[in-house]
PDB file of N, CA and C in Angstrom:
ATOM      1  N   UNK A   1      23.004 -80.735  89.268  1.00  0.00           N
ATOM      2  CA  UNK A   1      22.845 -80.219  87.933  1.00  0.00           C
ATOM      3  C   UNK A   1      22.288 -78.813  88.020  1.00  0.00           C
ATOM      4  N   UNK A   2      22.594 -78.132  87.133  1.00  0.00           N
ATOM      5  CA  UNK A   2      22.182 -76.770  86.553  1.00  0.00           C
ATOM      6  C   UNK A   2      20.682 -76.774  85.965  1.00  0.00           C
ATOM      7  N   UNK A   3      19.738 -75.630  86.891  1.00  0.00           N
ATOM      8  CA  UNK A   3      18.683 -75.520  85.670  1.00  0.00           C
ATOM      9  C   UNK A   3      18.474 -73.794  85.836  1.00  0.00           C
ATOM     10  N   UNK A   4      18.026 -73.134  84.652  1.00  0.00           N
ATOM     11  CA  UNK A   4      17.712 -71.871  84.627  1.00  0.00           C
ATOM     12  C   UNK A   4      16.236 -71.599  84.854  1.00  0.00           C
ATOM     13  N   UNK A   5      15.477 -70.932  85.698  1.00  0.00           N
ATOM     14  CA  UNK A   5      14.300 -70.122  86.009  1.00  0.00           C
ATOM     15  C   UNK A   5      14.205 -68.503  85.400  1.00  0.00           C
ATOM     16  N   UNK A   6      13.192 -68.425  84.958  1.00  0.00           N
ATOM     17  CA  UNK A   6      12.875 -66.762  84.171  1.00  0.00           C
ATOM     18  C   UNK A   6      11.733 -66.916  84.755  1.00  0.00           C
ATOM     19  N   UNK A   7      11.541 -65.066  85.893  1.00  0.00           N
ATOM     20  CA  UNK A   7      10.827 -65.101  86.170  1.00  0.00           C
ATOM     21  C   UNK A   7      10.142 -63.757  85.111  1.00  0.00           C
ATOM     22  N   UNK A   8       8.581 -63.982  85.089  1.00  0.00           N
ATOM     23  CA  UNK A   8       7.984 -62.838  84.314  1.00  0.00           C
ATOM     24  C   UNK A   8       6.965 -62.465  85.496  1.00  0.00           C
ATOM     25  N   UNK A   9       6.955 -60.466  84.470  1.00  0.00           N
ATOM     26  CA  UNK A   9       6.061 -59.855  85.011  1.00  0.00           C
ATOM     27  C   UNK A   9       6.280 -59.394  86.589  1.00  0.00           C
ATOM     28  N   UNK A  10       5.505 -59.438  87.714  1.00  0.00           N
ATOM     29  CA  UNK A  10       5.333 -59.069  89.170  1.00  0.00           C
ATOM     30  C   UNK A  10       6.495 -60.300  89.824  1.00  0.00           C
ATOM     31  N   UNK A  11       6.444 -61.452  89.400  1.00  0.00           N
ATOM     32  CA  UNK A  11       7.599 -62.432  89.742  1.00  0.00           C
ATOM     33  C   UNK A  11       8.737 -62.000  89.723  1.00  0.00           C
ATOM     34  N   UNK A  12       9.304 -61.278  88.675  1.00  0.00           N
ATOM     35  CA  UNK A  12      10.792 -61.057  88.719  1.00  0.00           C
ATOM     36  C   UNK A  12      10.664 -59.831  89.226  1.00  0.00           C
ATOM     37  N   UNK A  13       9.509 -58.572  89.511  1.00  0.00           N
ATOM     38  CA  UNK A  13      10.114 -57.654  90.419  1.00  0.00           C
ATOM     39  C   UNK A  13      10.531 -58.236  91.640  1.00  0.00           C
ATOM     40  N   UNK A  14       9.185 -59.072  92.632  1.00  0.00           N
ATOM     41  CA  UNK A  14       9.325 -59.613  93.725  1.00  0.00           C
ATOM     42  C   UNK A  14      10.685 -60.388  93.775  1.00  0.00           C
ATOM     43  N   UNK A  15      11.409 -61.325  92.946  1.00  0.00           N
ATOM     44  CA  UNK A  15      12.282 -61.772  92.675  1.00  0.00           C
ATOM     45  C   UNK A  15      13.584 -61.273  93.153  1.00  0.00           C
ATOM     46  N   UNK A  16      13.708 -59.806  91.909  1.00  0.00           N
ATOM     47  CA  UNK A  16      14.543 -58.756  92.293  1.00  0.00           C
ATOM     48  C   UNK A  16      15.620 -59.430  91.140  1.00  0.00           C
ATOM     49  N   UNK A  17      15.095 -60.426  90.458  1.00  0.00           N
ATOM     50  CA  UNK A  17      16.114 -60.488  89.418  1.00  0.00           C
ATOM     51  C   UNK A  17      15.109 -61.000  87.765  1.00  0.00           C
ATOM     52  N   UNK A  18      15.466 -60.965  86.609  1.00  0.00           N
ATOM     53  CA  UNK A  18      14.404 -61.829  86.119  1.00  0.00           C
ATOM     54  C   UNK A  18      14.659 -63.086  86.017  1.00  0.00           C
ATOM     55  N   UNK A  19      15.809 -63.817  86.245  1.00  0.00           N
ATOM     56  CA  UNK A  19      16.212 -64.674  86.122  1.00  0.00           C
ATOM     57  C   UNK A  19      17.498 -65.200  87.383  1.00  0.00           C
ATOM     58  N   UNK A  20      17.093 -66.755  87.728  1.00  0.00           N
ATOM     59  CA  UNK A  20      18.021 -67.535  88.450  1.00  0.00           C
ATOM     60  C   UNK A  20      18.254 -68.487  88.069  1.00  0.00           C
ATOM     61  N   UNK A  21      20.233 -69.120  88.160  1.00  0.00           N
ATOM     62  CA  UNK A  21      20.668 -70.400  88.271  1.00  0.00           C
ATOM     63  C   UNK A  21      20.364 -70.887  89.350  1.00  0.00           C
ATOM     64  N   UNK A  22      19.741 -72.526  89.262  1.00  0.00           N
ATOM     65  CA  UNK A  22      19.491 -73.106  90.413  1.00  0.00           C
ATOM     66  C   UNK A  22      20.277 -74.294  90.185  1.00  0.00           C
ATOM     67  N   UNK A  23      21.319 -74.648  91.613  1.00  0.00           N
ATOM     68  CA  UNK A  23      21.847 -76.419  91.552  1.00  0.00           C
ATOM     69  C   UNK A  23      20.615 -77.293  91.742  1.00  0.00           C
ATOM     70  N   UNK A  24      20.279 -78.028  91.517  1.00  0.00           N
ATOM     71  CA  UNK A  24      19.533 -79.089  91.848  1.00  0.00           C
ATOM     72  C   UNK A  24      19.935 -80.570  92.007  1.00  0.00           C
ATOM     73  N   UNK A  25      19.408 -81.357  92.614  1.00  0.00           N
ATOM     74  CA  UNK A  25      19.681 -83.111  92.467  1.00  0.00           C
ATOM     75  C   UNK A  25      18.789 -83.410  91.189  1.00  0.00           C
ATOM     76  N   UNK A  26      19.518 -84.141  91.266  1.00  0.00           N
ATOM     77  CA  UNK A  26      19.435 -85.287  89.457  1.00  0.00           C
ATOM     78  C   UNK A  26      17.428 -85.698  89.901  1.00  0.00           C
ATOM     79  N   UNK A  27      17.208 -85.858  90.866  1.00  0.00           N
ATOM     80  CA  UNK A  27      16.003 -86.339  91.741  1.00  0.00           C
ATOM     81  C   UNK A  27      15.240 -85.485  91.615  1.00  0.00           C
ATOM     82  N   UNK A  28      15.007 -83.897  91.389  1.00  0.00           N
ATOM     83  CA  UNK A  28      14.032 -82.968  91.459  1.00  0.00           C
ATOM     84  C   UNK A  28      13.123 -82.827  90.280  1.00  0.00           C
ATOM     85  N   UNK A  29      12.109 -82.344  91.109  1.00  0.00           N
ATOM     86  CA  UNK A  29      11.185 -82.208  89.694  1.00  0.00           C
ATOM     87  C   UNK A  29      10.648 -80.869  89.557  1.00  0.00           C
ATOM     88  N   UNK A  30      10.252 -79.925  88.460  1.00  0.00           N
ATOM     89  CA  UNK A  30       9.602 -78.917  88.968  1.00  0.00           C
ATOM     90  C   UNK A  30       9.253 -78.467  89.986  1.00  0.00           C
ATOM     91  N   UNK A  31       8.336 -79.348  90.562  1.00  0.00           N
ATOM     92  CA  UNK A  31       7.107 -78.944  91.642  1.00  0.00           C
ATOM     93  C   UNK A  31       7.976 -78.751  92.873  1.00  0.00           C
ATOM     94  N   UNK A  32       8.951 -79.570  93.095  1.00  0.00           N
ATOM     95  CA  UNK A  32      10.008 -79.436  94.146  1.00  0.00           C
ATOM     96  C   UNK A  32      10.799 -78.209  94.080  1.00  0.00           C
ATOM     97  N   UNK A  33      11.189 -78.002  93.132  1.00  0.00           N
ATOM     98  CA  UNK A  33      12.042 -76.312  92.991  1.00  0.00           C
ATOM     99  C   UNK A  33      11.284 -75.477  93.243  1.00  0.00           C
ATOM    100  N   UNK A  34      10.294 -75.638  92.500  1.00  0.00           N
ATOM    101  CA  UNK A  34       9.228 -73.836  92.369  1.00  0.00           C
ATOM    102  C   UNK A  34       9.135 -73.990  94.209  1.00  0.00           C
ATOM    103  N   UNK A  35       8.071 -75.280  95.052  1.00  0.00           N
ATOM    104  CA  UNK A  35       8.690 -75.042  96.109  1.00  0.00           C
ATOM    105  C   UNK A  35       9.870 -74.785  97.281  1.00  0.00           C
ATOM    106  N   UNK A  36      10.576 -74.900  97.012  1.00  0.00           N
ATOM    107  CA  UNK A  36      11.781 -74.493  97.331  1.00  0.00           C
ATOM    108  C   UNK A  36      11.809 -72.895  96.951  1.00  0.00           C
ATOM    109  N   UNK A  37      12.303 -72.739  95.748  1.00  0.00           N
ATOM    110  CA  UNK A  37      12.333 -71.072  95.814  1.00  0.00           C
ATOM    111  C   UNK A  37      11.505 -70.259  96.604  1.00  0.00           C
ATOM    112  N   UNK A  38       9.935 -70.637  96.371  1.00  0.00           N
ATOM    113  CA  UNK A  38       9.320 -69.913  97.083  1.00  0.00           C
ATOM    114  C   UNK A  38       9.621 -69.653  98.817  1.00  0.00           C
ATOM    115  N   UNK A  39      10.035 -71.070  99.428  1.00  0.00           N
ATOM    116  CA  UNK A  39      10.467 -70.849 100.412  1.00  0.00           C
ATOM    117  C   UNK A  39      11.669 -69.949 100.628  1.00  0.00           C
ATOM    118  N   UNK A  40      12.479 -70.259  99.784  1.00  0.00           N
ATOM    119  CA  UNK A  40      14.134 -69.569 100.101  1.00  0.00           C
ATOM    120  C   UNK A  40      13.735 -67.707  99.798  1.00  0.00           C
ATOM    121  N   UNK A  41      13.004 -67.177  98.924  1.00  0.00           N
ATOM    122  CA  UNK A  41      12.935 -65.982  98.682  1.00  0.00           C
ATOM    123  C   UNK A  41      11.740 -65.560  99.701  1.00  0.00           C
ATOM    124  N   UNK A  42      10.925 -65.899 100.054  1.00  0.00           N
ATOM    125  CA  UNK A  42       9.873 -65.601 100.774  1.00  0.00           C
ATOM    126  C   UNK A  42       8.898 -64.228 100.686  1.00  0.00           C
ATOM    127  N   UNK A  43       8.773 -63.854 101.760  1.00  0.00           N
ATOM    128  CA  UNK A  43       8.087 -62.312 101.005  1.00  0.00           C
ATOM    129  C   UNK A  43       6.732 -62.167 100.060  1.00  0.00           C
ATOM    130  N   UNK A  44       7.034 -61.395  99.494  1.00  0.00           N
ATOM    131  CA  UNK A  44       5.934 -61.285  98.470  1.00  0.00           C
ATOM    132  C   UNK A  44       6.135 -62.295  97.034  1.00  0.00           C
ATOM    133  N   UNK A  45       7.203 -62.374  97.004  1.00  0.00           N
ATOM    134  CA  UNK A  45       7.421 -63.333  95.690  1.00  0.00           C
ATOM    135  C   UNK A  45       6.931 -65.012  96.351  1.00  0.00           C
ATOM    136  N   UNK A  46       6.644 -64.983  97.642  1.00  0.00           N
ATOM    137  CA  UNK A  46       6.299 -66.672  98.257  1.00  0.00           C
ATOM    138  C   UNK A  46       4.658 -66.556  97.714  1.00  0.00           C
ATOM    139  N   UNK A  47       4.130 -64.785  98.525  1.00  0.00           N
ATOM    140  CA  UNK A  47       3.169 -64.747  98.531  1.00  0.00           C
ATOM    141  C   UNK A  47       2.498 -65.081  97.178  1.00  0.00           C
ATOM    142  N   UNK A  48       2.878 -64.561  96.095  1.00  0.00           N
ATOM    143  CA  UNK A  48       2.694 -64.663  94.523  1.00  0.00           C
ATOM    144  C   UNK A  48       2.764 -66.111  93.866  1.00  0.00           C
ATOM    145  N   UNK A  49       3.328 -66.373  94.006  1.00  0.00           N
ATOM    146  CA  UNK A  49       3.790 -67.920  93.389  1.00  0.00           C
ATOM    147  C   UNK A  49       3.380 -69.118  94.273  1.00  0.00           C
ATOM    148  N   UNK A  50       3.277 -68.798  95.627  1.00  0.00           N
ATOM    149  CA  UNK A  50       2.699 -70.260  96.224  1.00  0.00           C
ATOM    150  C   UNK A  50       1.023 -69.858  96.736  1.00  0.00           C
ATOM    151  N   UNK A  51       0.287 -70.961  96.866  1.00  0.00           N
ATOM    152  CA  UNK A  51      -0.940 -70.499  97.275  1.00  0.00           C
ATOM    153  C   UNK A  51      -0.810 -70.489  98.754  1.00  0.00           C
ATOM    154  N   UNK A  52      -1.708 -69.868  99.638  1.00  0.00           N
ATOM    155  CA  UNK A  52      -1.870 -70.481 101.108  1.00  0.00           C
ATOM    156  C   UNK A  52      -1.695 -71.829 101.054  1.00  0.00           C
ATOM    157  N   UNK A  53      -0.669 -71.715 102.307  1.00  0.00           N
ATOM    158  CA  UNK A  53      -0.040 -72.926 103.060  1.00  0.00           C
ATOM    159  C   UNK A  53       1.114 -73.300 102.196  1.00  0.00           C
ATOM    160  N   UNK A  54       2.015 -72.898 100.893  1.00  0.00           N
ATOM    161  CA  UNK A  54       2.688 -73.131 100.275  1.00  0.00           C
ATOM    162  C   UNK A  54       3.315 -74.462  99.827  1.00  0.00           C
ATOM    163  N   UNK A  55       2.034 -75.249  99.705  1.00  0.00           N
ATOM    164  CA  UNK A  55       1.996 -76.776  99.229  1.00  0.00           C
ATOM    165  C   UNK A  55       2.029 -76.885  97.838  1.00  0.00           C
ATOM    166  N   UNK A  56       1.469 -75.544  96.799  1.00  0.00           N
ATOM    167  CA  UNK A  56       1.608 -76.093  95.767  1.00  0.00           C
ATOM    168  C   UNK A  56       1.738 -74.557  95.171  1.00  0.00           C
ATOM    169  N   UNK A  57       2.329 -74.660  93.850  1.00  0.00           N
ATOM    170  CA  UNK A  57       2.196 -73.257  93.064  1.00  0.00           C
ATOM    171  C   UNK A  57       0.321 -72.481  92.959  1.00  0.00           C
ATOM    172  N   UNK A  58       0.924 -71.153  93.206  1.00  0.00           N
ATOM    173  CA  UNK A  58      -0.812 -70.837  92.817  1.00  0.00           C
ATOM    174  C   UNK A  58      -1.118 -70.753  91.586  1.00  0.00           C
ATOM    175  N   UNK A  59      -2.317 -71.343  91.495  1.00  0.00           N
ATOM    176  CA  UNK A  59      -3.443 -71.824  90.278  1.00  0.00           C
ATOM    177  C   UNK A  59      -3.138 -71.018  89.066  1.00  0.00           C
ATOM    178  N   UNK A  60      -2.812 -70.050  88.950  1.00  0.00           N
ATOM    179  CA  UNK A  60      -3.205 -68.502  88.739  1.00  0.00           C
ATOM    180  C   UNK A  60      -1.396 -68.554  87.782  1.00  0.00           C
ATOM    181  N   UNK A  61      -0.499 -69.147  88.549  1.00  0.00           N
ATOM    182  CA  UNK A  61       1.032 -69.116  88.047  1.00  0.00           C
ATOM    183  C   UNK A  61       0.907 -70.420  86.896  1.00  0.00           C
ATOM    184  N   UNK A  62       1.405 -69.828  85.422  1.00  0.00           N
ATOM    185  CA  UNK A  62       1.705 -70.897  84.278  1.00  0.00           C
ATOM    186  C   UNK A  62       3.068 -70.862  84.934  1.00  0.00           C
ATOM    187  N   UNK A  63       3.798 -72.494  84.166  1.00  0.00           N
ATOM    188  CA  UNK A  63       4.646 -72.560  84.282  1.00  0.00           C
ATOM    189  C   UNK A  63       5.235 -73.516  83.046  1.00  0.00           C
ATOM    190  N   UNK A  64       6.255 -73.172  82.301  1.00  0.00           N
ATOM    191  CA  UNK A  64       6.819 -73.695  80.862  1.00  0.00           C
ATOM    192  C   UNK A  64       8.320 -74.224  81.371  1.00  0.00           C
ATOM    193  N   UNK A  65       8.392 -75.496  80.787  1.00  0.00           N
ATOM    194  CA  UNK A  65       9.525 -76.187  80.877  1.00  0.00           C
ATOM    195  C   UNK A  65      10.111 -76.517  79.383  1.00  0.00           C
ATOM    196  N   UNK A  66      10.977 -75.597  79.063  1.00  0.00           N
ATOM    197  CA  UNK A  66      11.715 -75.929  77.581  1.00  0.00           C
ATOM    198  C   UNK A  66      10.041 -75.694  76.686  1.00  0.00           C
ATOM    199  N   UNK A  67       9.443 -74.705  76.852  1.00  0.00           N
ATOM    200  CA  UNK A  67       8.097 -74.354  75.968  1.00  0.00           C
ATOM    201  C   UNK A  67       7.294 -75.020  76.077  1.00  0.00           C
ATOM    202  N   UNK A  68       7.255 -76.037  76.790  1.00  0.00           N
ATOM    203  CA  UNK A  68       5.872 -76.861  77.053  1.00  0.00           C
ATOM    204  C   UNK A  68       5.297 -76.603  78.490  1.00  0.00           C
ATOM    205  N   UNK A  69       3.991 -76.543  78.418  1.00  0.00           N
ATOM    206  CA  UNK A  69       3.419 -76.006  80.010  1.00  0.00           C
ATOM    207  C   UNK A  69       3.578 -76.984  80.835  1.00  0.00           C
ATOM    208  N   UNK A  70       3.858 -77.281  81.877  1.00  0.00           N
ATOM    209  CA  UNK A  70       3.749 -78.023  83.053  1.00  0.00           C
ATOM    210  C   UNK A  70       2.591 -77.828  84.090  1.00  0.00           C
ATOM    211  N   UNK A  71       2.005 -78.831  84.440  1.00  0.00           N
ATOM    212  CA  UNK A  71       0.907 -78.453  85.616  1.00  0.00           C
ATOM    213  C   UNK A  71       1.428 -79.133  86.858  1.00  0.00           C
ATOM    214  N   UNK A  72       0.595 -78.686  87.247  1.00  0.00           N
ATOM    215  CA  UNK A  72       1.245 -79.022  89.093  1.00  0.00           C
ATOM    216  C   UNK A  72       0.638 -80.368  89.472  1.00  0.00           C
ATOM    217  N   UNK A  73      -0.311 -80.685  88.580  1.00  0.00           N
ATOM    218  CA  UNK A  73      -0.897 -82.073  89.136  1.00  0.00           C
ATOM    219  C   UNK A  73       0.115 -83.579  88.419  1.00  0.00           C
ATOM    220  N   UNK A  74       1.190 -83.337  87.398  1.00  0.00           N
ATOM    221  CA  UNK A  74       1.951 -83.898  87.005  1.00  0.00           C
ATOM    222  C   UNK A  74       3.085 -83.587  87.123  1.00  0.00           C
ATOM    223  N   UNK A  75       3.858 -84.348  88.330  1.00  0.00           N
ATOM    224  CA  UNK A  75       5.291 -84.289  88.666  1.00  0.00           C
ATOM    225  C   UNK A  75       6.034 -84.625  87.191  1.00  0.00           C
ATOM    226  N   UNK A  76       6.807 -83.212  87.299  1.00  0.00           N
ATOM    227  CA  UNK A  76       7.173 -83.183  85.809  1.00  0.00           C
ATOM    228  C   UNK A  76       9.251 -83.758  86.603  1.00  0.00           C
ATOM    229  N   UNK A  77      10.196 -84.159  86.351  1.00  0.00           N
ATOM    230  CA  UNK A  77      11.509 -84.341  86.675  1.00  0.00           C
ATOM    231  C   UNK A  77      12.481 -82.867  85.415  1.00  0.00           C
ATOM    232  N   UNK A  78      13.070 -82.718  86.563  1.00  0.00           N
ATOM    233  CA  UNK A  78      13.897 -81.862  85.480  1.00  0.00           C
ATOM    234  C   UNK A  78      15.864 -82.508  85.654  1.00  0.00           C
ATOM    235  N   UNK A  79      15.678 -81.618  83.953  1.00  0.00           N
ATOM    236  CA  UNK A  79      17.450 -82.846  83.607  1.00  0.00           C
ATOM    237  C   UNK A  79      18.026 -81.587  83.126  1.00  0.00           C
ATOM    238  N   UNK A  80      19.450 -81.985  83.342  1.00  0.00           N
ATOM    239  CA  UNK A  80      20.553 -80.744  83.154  1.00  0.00           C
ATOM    240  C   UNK A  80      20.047 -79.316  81.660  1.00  0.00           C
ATOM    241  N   UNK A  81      20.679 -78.302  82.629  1.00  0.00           N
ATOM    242  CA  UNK A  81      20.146 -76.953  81.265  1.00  0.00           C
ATOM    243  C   UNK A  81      19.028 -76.696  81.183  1.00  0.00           C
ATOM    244  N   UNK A  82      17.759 -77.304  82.159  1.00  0.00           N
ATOM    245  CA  UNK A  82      16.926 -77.282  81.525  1.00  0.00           C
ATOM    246  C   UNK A  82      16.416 -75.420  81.825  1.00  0.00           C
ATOM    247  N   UNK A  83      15.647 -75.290  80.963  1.00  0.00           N
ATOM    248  CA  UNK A  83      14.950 -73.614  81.531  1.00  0.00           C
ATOM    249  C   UNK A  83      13.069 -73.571  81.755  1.00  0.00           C
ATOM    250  N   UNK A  84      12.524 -73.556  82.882  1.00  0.00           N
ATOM    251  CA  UNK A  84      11.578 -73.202  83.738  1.00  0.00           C
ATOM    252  C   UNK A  84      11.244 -71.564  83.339  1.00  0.00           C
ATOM    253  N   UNK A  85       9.905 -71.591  83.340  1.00  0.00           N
ATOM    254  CA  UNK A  85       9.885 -69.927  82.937  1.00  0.00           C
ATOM    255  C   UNK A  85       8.520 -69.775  83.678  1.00  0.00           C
ATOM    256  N   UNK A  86       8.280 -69.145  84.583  1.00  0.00           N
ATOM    257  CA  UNK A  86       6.820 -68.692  85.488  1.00  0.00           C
ATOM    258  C   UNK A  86       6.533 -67.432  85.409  1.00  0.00           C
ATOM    259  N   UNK A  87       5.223 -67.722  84.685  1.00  0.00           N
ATOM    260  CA  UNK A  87       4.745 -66.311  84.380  1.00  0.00           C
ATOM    261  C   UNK A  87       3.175 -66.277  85.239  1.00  0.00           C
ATOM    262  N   UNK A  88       3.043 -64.695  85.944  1.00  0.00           N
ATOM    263  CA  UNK A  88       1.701 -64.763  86.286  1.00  0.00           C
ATOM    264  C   UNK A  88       0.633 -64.209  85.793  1.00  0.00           C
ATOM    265  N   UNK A  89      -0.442 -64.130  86.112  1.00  0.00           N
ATOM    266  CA  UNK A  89      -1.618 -63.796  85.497  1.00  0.00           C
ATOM    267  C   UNK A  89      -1.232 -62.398  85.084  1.00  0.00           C
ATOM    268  N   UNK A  90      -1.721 -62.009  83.825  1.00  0.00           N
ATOM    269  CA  UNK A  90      -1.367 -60.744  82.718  1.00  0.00           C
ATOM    270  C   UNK A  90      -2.824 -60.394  82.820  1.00  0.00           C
ATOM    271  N   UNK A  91      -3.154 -58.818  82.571  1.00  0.00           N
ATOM    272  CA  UNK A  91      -4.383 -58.285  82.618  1.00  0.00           C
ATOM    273  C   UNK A  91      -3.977 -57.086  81.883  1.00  0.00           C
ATOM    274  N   UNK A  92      -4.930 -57.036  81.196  1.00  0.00           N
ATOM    275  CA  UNK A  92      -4.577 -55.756  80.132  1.00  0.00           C
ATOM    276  C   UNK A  92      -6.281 -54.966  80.183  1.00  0.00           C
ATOM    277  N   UNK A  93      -6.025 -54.009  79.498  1.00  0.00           N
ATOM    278  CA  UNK A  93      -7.594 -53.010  79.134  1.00  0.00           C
ATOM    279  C   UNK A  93      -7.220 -52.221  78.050  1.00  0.00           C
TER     280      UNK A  93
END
């Protein structure tokens, strides 16, 4: 199945796109993709989005599934179309 990722902010420079189609199995859940990408793009966008040791998203990264937040401590499953949107910490003055 098809799901769409939008990345915001320092994510989609590191990215190099703001947005990716990802195939996935019917079986995945969030937490499994975001890892995965991070592995497949690596670099600074791994560095950004996964914490040391790249076991889990960093603390610091929201992440919205169809507008509702997802946390990393609840394996969330994702189903066809769905859209993922990771945004990182914003700082303004």
């Amino acid at each position: 199945m098809r799901v769409m990722v939008r990345f915001l902010g320092q994510l989609g420079q590191f990215a190099g796109a703001a947005s990716q189609v990802c195939d996935v199995d019917v079986t995945c859940s969030v937490q499994d993709l975001l890892l995965r990408l991070g592995a497949e793009r690596g670099g600074d966008f791994e560095r950004l989005l996964l914490s040391e040791g790249g076991e889990r998203v960093h603390p610091s990264i929201l992440i919205f599934r169809g507008g509702t937040q997802v946390t990393w401590e609840r394996p969330t499953m994702l189903s066809e179309d769905d859209e993922i949107v990771l945004s990182p910490p914003i700082a303004g003055g």
